[in-house]
N, C-alpha and C. Protein backbone atom coordinates (compact mmCIF):
# COMPACT_ATOMS: atom_id res chain seq x y z
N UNK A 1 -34.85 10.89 9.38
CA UNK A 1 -34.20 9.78 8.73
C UNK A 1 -32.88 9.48 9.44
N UNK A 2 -32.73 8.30 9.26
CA UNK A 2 -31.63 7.69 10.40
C UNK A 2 -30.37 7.42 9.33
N UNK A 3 -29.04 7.86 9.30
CA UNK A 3 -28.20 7.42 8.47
C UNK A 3 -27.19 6.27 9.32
N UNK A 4 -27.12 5.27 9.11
CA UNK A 4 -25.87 4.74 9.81
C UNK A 4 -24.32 4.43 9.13
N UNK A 5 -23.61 5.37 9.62
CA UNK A 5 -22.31 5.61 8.67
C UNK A 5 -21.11 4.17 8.85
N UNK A 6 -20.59 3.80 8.15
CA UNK A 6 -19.48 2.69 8.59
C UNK A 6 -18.69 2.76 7.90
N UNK A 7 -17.22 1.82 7.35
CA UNK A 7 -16.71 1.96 6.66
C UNK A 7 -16.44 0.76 5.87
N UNK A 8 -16.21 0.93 4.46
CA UNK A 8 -16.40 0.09 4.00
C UNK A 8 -15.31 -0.05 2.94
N UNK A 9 -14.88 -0.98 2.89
CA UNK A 9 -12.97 -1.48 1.94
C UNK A 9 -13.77 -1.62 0.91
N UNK A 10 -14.76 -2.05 -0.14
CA UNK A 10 -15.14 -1.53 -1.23
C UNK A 10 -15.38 -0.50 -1.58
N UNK A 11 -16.13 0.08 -0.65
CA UNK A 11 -16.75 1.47 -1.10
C UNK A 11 -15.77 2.55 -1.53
N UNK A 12 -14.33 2.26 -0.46
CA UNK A 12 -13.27 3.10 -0.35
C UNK A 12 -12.32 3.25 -1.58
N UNK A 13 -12.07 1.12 -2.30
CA UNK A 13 -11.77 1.18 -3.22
C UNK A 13 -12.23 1.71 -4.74
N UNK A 14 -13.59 1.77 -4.53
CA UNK A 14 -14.22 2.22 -5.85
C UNK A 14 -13.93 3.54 -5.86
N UNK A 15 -14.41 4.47 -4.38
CA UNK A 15 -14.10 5.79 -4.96
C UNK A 15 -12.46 6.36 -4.80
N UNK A 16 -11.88 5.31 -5.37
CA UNK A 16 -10.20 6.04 -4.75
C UNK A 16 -10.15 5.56 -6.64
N UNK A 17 -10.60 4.69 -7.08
CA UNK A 17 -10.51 4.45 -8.52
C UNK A 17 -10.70 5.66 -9.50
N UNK A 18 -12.52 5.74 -8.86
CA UNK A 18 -13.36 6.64 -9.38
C UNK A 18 -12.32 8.21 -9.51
N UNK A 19 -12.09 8.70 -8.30
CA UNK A 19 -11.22 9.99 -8.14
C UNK A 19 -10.38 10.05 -9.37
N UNK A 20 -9.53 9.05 -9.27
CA UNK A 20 -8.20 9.56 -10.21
C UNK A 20 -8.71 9.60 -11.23
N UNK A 21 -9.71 9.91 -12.18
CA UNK A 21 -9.73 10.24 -13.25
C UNK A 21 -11.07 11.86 -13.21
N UNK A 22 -11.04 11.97 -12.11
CA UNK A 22 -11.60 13.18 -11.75
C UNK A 22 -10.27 14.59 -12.00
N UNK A 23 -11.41 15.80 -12.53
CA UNK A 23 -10.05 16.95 -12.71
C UNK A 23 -9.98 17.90 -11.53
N UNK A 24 -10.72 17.20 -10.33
CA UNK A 24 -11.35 18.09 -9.44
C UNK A 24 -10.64 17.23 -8.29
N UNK A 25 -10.22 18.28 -6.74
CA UNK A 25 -9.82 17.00 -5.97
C UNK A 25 -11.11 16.57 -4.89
N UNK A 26 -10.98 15.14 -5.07
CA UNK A 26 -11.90 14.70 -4.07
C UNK A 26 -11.39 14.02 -2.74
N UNK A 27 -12.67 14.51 -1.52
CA UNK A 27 -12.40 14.15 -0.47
C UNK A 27 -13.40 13.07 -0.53
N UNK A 28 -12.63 12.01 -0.02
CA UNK A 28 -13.29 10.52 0.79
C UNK A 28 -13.63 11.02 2.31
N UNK A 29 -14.45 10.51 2.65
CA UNK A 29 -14.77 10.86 4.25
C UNK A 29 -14.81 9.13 4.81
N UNK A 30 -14.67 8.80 6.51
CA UNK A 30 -15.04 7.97 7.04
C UNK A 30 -14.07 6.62 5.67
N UNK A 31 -13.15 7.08 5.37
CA UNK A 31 -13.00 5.68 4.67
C UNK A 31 -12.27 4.66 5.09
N UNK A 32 -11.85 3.28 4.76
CA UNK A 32 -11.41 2.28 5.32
C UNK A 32 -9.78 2.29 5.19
N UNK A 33 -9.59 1.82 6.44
CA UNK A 33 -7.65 1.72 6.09
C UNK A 33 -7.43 0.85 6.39
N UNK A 34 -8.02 -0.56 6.38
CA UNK A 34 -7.28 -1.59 6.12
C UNK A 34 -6.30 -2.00 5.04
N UNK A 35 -5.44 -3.08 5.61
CA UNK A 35 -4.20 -2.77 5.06
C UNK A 35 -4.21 -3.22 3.43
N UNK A 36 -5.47 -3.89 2.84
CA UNK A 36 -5.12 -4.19 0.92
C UNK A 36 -5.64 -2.91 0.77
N UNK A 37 -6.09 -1.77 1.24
CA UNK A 37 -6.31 -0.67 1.09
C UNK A 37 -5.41 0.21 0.79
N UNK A 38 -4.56 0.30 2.08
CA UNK A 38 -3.04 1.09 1.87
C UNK A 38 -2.78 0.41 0.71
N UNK A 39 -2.17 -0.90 0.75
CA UNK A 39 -1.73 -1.51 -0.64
C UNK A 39 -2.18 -1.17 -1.86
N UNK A 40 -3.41 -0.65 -2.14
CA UNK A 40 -4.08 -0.33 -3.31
C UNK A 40 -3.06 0.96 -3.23
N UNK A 41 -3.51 2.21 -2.08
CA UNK A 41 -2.86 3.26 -2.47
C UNK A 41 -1.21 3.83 -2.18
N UNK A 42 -0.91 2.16 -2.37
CA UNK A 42 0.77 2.10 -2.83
C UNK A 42 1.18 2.18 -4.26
N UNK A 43 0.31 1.28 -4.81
CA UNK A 43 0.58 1.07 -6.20
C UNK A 43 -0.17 2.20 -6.83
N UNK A 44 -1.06 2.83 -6.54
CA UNK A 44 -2.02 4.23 -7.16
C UNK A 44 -0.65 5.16 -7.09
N UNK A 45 -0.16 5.39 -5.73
CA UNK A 45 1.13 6.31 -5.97
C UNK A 45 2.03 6.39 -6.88
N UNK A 46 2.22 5.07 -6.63
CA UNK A 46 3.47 4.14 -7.94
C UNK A 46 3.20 4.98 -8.96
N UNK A 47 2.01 4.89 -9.06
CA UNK A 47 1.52 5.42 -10.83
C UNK A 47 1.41 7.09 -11.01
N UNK A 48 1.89 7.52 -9.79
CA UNK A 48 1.86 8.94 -9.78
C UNK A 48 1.01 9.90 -8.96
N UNK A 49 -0.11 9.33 -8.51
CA UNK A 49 -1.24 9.38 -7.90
C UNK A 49 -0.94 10.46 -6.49
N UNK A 50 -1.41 11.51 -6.32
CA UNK A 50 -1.20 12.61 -5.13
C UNK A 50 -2.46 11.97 -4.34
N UNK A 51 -2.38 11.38 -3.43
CA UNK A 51 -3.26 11.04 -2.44
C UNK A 51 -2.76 11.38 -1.15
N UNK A 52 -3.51 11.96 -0.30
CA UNK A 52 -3.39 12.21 1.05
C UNK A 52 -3.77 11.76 2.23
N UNK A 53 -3.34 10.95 3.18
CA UNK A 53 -4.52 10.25 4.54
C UNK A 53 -3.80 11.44 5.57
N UNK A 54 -5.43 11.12 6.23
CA UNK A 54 -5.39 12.34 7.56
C UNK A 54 -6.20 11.13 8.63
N UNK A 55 -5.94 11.05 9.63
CA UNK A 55 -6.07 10.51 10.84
C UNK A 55 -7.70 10.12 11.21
N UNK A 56 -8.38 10.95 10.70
CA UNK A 56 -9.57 10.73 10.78
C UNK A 56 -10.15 9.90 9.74
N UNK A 57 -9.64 9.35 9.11
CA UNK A 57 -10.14 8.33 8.22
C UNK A 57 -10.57 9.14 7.02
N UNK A 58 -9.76 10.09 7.07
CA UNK A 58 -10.60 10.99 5.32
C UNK A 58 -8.91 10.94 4.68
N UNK A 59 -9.49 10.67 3.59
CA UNK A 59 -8.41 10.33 1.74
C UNK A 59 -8.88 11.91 0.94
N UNK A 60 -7.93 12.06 0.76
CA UNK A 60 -7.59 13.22 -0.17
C UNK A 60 -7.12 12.77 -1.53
N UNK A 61 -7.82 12.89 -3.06
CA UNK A 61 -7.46 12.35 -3.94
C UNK A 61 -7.41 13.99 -4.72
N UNK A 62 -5.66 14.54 -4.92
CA UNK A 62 -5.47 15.79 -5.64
C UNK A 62 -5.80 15.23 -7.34
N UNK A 63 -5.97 15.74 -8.34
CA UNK A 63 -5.54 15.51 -9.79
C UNK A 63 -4.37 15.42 -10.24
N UNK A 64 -3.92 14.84 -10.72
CA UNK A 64 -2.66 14.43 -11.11
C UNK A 64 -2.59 13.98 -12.49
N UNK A 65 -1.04 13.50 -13.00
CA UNK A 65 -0.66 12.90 -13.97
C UNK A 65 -0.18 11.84 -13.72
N UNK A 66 -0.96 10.35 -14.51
CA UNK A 66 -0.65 8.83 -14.46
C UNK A 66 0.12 8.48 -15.41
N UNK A 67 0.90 7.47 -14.88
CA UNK A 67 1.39 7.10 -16.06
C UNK A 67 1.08 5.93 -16.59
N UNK A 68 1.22 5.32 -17.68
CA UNK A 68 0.21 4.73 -18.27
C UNK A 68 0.09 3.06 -17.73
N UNK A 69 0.96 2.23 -17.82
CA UNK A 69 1.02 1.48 -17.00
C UNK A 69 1.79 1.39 -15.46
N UNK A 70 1.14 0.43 -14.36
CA UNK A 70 1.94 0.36 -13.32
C UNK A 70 1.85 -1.25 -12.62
N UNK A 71 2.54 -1.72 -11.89
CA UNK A 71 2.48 -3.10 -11.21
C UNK A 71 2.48 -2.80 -10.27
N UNK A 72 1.40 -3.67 -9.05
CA UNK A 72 1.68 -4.10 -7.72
C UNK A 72 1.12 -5.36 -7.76
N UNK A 73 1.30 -5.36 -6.10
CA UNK A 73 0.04 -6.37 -5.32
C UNK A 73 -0.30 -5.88 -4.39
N UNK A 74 -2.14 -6.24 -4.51
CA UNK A 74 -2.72 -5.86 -2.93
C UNK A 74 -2.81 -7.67 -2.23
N UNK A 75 -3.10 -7.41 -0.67
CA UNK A 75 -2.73 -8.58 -0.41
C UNK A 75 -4.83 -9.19 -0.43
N UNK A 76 -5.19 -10.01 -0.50
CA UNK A 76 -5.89 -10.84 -0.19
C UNK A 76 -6.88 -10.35 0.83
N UNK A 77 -8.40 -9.88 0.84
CA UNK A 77 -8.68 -9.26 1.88
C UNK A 77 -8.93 -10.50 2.68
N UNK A 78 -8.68 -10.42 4.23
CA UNK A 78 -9.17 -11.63 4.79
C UNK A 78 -10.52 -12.20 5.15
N UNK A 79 -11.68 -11.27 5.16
CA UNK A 79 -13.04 -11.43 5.35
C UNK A 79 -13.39 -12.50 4.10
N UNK A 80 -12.95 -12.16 3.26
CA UNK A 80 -13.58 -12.92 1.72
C UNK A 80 -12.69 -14.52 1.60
N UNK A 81 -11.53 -14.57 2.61
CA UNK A 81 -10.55 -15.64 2.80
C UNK A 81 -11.10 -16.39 3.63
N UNK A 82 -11.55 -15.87 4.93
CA UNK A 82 -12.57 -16.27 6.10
C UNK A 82 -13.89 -17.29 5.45
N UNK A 83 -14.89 -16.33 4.95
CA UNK A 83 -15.63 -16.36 3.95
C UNK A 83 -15.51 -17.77 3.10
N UNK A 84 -14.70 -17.88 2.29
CA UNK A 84 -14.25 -18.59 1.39
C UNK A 84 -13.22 -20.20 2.08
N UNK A 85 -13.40 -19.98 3.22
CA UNK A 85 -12.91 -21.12 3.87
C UNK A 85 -14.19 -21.87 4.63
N UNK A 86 -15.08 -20.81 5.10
CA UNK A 86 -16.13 -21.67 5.69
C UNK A 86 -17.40 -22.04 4.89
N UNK A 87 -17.64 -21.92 3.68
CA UNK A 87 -18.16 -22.24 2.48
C UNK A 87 -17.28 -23.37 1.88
N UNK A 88 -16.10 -23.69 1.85
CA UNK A 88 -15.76 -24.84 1.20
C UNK A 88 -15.55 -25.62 2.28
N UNK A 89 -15.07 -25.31 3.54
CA UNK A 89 -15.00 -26.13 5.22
C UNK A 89 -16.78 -27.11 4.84
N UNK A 90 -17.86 -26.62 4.83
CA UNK A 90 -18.97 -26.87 4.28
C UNK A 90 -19.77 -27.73 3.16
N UNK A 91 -19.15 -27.41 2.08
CA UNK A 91 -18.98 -28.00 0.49
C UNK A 91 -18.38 -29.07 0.45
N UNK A 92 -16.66 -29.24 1.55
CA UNK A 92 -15.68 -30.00 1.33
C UNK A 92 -15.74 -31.82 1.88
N UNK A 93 -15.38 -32.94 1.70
CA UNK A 93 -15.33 -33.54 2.27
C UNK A 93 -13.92 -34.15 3.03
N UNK A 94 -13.20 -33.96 2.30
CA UNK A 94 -11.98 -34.28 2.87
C UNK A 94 -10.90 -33.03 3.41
N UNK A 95 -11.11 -31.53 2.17
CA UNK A 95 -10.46 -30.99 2.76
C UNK A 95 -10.36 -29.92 1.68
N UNK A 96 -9.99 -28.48 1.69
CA UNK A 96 -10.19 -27.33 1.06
C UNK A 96 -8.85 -26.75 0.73
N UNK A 97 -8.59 -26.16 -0.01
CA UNK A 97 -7.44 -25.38 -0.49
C UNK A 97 -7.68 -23.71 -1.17
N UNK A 98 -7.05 -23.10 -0.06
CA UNK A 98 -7.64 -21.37 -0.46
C UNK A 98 -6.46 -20.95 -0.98
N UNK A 99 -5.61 -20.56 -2.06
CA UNK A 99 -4.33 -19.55 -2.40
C UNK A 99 -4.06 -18.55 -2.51
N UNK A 100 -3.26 -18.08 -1.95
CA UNK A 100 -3.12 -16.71 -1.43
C UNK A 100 -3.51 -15.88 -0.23
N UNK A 101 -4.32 -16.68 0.62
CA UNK A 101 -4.94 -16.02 1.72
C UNK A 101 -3.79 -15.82 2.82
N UNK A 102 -3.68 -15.26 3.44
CA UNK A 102 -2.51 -14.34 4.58
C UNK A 102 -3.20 -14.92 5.92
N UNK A 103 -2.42 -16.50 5.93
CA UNK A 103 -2.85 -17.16 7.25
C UNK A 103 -2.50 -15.94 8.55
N UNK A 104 -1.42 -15.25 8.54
CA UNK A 104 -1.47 -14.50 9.78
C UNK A 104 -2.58 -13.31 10.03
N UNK A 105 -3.28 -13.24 8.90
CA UNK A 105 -4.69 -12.20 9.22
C UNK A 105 -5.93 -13.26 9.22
N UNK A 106 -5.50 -14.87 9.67
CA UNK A 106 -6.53 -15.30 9.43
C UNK A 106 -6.53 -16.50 11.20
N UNK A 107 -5.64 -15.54 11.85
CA UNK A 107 -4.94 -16.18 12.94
C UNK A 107 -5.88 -16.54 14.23
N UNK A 108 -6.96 -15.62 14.57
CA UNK A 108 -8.05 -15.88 15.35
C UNK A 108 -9.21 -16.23 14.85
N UNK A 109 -9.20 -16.21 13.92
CA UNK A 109 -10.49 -16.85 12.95
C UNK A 109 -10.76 -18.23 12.63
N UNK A 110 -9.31 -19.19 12.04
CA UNK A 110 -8.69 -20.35 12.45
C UNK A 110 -8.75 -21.03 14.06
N UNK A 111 -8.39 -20.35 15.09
CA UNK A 111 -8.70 -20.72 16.06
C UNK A 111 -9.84 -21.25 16.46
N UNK A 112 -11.05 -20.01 16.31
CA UNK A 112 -12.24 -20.85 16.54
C UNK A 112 -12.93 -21.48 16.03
N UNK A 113 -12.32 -21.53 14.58
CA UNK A 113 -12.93 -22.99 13.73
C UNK A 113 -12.21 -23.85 14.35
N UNK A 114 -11.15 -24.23 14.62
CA UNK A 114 -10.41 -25.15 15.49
C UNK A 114 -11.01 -25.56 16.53
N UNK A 115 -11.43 -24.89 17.61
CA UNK A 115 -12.00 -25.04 18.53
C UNK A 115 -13.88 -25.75 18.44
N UNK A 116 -14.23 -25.19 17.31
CA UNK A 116 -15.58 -25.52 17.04
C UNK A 116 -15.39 -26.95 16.68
């Protein structure tokens, strides 16, 4: 059987969710570090959260104590901004409006719709 491993900014977010309410610590393997990622595990800290990154793409989620509420922001992933521009680019006739998307992660992507 053939496994093909990748990484994946959902998968990473669910189990970094999933963890913190684990009494056990869990290791993430192969997980994603794009940056609404870090951002997620800015505000997880915020809240108290012992998480660890190691170079190889593995998350360390220790058990800890949360506190009950916390605020951030993650930023906008840009694939789903990408995504969501060339579906209404499509839909649109005169012209589309996306909010919140982080034109500078959307900087070569724009181009070659430009170009197209």
């Amino acid at each position: 059987m053939t496994v093909n491993a990748y990484f994946s900014v959902g998968s990473t977010l669910v189990l970094l969710l999933s963890a913190l309410s684990r009494k056990h610590q869990t290791t993430i393997q192969l997980a994603a570090y794009e940056p609404h990622v870090m951002m997620m595990i800015d505000v997880m800290r915020s809240a108290g959260a012992q998480i660890t990154l190691r170079y190889d793409h593995t998350i360390i989620v220790s058990p800890s104590s949360l506190v009950s509420e916390v605020s951030g922001r993650v930023i906008a992933d840009y694939i789903v901004s990408g995504t969501l521009a060339v579906i209404g680019a499509l839909a649109s006739r005169d012209f589309i409006d996306i909010h919140e998307a982080r034109i500078p992660d959307l900087t070569a992507f724009l181009h070659v719709i430009d170009r197209m």
